[in-house]
Protein backbone atom coordinates (compact mmCIF):
# COMPACT_ATOMS: atom_id res chain seq x y z
CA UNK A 1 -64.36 -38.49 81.10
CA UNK A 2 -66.04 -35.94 78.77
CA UNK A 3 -68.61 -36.63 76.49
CA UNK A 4 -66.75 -35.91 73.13
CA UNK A 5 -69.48 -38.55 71.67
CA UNK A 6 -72.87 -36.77 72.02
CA UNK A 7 -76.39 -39.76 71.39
CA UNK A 8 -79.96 -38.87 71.35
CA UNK A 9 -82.30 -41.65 70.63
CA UNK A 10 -85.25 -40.25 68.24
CA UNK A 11 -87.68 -43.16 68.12
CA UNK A 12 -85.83 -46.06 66.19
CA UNK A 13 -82.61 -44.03 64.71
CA UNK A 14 -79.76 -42.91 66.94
CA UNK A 15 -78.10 -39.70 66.31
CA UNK A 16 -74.43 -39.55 67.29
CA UNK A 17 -72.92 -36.21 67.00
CA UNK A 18 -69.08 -35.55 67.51
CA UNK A 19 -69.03 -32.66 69.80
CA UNK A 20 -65.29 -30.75 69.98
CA UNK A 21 -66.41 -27.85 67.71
CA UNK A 22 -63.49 -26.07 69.59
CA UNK A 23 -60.89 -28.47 67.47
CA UNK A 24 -63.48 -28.99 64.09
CA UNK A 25 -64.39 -32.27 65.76
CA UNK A 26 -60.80 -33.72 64.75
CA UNK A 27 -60.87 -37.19 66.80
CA UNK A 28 -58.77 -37.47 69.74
CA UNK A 29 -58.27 -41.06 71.21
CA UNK A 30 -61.02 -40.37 74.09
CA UNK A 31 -63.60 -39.12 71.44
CA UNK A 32 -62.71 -42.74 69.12
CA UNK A 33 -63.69 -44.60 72.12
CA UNK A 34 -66.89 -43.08 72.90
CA UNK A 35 -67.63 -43.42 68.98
CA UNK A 36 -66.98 -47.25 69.13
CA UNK A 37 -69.06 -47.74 72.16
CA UNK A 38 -71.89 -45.23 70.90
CA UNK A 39 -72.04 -47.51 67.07
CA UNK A 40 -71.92 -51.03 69.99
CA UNK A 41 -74.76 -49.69 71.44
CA UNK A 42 -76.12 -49.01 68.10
CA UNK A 43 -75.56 -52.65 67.12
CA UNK A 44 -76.78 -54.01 70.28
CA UNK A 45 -79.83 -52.66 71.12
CA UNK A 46 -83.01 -54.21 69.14
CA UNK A 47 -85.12 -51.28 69.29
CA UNK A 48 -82.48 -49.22 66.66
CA UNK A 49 -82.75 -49.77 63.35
CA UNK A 50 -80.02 -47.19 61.79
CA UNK A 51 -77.64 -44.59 63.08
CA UNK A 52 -77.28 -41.35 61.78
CA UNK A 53 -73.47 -39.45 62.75
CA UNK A 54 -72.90 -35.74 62.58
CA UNK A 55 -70.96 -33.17 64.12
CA UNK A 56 -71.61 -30.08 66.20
CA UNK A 57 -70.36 -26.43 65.05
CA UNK A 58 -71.33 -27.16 61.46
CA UNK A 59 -68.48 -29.26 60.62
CA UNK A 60 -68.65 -33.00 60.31
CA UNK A 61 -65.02 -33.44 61.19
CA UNK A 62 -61.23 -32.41 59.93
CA UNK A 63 -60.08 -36.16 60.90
CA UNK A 64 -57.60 -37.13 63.51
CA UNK A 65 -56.23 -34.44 66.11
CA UNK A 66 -52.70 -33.88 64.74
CA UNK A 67 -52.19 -31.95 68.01
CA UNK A 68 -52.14 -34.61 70.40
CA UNK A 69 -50.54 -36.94 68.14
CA UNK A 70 -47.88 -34.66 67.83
CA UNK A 71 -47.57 -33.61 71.48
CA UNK A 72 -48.12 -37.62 72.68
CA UNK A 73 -48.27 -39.52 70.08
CA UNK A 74 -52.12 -40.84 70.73
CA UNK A 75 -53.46 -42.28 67.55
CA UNK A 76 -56.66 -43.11 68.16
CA UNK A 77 -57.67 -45.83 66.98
CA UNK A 78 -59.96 -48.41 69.11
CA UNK A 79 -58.91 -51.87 68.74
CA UNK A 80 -60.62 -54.08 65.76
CA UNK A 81 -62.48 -51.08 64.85
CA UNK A 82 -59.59 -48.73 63.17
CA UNK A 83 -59.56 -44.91 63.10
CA UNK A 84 -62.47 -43.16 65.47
CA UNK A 85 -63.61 -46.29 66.37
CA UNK A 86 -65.42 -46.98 62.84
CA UNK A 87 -63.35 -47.21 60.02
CA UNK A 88 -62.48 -50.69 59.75
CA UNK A 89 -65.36 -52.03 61.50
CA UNK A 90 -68.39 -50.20 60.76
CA UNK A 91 -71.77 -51.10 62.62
CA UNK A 92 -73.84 -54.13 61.50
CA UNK A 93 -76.76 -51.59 61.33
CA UNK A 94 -77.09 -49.28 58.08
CA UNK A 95 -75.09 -45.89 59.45
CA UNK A 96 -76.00 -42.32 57.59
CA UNK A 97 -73.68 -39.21 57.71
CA UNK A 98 -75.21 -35.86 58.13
CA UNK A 99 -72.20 -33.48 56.52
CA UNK A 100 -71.91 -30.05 57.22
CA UNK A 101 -68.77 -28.38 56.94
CA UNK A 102 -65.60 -30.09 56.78
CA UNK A 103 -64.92 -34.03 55.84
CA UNK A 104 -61.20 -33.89 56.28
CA UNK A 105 -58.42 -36.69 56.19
CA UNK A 106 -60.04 -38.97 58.91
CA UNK A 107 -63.57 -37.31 58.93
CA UNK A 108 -63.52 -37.93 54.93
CA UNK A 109 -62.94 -41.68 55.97
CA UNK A 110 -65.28 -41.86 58.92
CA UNK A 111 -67.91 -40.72 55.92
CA UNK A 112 -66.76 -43.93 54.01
CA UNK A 113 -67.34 -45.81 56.45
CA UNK A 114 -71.33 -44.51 56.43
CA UNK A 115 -73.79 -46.44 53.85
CA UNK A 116 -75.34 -43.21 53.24
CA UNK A 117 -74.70 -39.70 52.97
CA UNK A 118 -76.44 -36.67 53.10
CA UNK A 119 -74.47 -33.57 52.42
CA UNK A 120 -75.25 -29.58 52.95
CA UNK A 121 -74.38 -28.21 49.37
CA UNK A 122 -71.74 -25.91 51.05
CA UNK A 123 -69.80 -29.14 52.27
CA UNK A 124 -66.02 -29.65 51.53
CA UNK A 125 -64.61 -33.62 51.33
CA UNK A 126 -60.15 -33.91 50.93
CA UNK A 127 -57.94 -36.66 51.73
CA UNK A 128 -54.99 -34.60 52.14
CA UNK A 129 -52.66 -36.96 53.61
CA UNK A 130 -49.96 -36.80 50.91
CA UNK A 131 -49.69 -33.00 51.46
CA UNK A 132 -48.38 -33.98 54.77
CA UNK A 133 -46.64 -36.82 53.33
CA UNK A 134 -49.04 -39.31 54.25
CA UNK A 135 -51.42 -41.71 53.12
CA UNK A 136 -55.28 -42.53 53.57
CA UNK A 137 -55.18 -45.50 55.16
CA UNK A 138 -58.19 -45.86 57.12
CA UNK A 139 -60.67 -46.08 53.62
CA UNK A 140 -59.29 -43.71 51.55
CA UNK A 141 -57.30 -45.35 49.49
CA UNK A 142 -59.90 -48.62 49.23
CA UNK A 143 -62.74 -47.54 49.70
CA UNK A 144 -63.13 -44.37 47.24
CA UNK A 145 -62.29 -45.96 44.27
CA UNK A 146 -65.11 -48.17 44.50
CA UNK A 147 -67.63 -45.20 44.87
CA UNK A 148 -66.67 -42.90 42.77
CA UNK A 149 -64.96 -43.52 39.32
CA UNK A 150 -61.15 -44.34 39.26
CA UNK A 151 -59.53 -41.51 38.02
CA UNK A 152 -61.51 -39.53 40.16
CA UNK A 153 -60.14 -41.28 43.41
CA UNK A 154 -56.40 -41.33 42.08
CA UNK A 155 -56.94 -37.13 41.66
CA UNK A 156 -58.68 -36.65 45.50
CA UNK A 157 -55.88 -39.13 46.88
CA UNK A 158 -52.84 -38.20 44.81
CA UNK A 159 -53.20 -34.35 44.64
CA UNK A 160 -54.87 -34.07 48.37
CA UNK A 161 -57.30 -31.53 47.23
CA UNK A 162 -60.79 -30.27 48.35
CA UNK A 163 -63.64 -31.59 46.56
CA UNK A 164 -67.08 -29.56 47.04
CA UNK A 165 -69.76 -31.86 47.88
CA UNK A 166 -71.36 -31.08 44.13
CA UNK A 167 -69.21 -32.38 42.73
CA UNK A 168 -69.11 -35.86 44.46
CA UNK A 169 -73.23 -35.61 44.39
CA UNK A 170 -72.49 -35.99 40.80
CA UNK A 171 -69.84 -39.24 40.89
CA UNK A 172 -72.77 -40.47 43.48
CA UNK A 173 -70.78 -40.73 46.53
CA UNK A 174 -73.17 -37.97 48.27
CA UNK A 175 -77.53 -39.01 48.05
CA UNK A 176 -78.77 -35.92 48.98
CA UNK A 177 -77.54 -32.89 48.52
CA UNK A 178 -79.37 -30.19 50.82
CA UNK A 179 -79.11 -26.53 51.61
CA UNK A 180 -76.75 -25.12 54.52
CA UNK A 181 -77.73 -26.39 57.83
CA UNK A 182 -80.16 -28.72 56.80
CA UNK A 183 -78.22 -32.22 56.33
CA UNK A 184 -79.31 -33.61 59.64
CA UNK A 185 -82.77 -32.55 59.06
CA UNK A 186 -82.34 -34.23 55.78
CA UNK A 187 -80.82 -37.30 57.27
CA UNK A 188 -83.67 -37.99 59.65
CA UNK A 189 -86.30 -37.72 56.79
CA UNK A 190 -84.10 -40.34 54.88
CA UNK A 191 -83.22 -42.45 58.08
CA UNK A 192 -87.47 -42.32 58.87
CA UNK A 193 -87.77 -43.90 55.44
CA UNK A 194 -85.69 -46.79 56.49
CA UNK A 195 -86.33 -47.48 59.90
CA UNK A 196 -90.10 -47.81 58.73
CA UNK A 197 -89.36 -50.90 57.64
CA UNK A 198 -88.40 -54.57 58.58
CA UNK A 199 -85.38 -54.35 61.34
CA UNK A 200 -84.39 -58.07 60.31
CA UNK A 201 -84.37 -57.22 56.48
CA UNK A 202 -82.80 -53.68 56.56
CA UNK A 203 -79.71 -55.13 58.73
CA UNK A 204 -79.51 -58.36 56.56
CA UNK A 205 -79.59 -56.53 52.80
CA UNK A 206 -76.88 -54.28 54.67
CA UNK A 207 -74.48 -56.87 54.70
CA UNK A 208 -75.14 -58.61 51.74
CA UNK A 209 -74.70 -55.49 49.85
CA UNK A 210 -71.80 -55.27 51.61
CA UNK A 211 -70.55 -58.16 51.81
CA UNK A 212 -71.29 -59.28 47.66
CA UNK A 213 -69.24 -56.45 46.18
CA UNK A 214 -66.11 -59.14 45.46
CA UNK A 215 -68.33 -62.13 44.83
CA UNK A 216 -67.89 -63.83 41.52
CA UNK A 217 -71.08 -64.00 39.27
CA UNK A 218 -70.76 -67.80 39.64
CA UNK A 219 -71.14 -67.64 43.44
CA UNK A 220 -73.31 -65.24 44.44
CA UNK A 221 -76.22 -67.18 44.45
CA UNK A 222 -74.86 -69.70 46.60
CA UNK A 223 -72.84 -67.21 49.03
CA UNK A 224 -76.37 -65.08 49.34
CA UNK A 225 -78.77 -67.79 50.20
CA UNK A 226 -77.68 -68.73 53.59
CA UNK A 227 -77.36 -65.04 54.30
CA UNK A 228 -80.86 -64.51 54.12
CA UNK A 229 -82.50 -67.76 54.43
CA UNK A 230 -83.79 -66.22 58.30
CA UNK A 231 -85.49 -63.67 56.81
CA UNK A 232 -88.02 -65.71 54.40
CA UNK A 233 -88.95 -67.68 57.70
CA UNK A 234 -88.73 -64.94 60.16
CA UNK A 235 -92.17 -63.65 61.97
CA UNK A 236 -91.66 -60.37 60.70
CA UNK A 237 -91.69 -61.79 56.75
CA UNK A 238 -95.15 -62.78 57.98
CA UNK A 239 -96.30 -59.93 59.42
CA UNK A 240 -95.48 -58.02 56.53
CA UNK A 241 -97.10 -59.93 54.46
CA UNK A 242 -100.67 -60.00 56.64
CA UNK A 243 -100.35 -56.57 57.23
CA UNK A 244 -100.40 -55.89 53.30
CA UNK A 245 -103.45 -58.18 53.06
CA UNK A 246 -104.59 -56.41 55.91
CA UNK A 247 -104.05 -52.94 54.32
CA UNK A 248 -102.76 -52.05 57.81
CA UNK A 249 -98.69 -50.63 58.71
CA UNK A 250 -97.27 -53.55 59.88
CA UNK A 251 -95.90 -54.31 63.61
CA UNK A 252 -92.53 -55.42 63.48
CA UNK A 253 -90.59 -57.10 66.13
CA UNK A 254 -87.16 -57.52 64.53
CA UNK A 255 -87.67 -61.69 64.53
């Protein structure tokens, strides 16, 4: 097997990078699968805090490879986990995409599947499905219109056209906007930031915040404070707090 599904470990972040350049880093099944097992891994080991996910060739990646789905019929999709291994069951652990290039179809989904992204100003996002008579249906169509405003997600998804990463800076969808070449720079700075802090209480506000956005006012209390009783009680609320009375950066053990 090939490794479509490139991983470098820098410290506490892992940086996955879809490497087929050759094909705009469209996802075959093969490439889905190593993507699922590189965001497991990702999940699993307790010395990562977040992920960040690129692609090679400066271009994040054109979405699913219509080639061999038309010469096989391969969709690939990786059981629970949807589209490239991601899109319907996105990593416990806070995931950042680093967008050069192209987020097409697919790759524009994989990005909303991300909790953050960090786009080169010369970056083009489309779901272009209808143009091929299609639909969006790994995020696209439920996803966007919670990030960006409404009408703004019925004209990407209806009319299938290119929108320059600008322009969804300004609806919010993209945090940084950068200069050409320098989103995965950018990425690292931001993913520094966060894996700084506590492992426990980065993954747990992850999937409140995630979890909360359908919660009724009248419930959220309730729903939230099992979610993150652990953390009040955990060794690394402690530490944090003696390392502030300590004035000293604070050793944390993810417990």
């Amino acid at each position: 097997m090939s490794d479509l599904i490139k991983v470098e470990v820098l410290e506490k972040i892992l940086v996955i990078s879809i490497d087929r350049p050759q094909a705009r880093n469209a996802i075959n099944l093969e490439a889905a699968e190593q993507l699922a097992a590189a965001l497991q891994r990702l999940d699993d080991d307790d010395s990562l805090v977040i992920g960040v996910l690129t692609g090679a060739g400066n271009t994040f990646c054109s979405g699913m490879d219509l080639k061999a789905f038309a010469a096989t019929g391969q969709r690939p999709y990786v059981g629970d986990r949807g589209f490239a291994g991601i899109c319907e069951r996105p990593p416990r652990k806070p995931l950042i995409a680093a967008v050069e290039g192209y987020a097409l179809a697919g790759g524009c989904e994989i990005m909303l599947a991300c909790d953050l992204v960090v786009a080169s100003s010369s970056a083009t996002f489309g779901l272009p499905e209808v143009k091929r008579g299609l639909v969006p249906g790994s995020g696209g169509m439920v996803r966007l219109p919670s990030r960006i405003p409404y009408h703004i997600a019925m004209e990407a998804v209806l009319t299938g056209d290119m929108f320059s990463a600008e322009r969804f800076h300004q609806y919010g969808l993209v945090n940084q906007l950068v200069e050409p070449g320098r989103a995965l720079d950018a990425a690292l700075e931001l993913a520094r930031k966060i894996a700084a802090n506590g492992p426990l209480a980065v993954q747990t506000a992850k999937q409140v915040i995630s979890e909360s956005r359908n919660w009724r006012p009248a419930d959220m209390f309730d729903l939230q404070r099992p979610r993150i009783a652990h953390v009040f009680t955990s060794a690394d609320a402690k530490e944090g707090a003696t390392a502030f009375a300590e004035k000293r950066q604070p050793v944390w053990t993810g417990k």
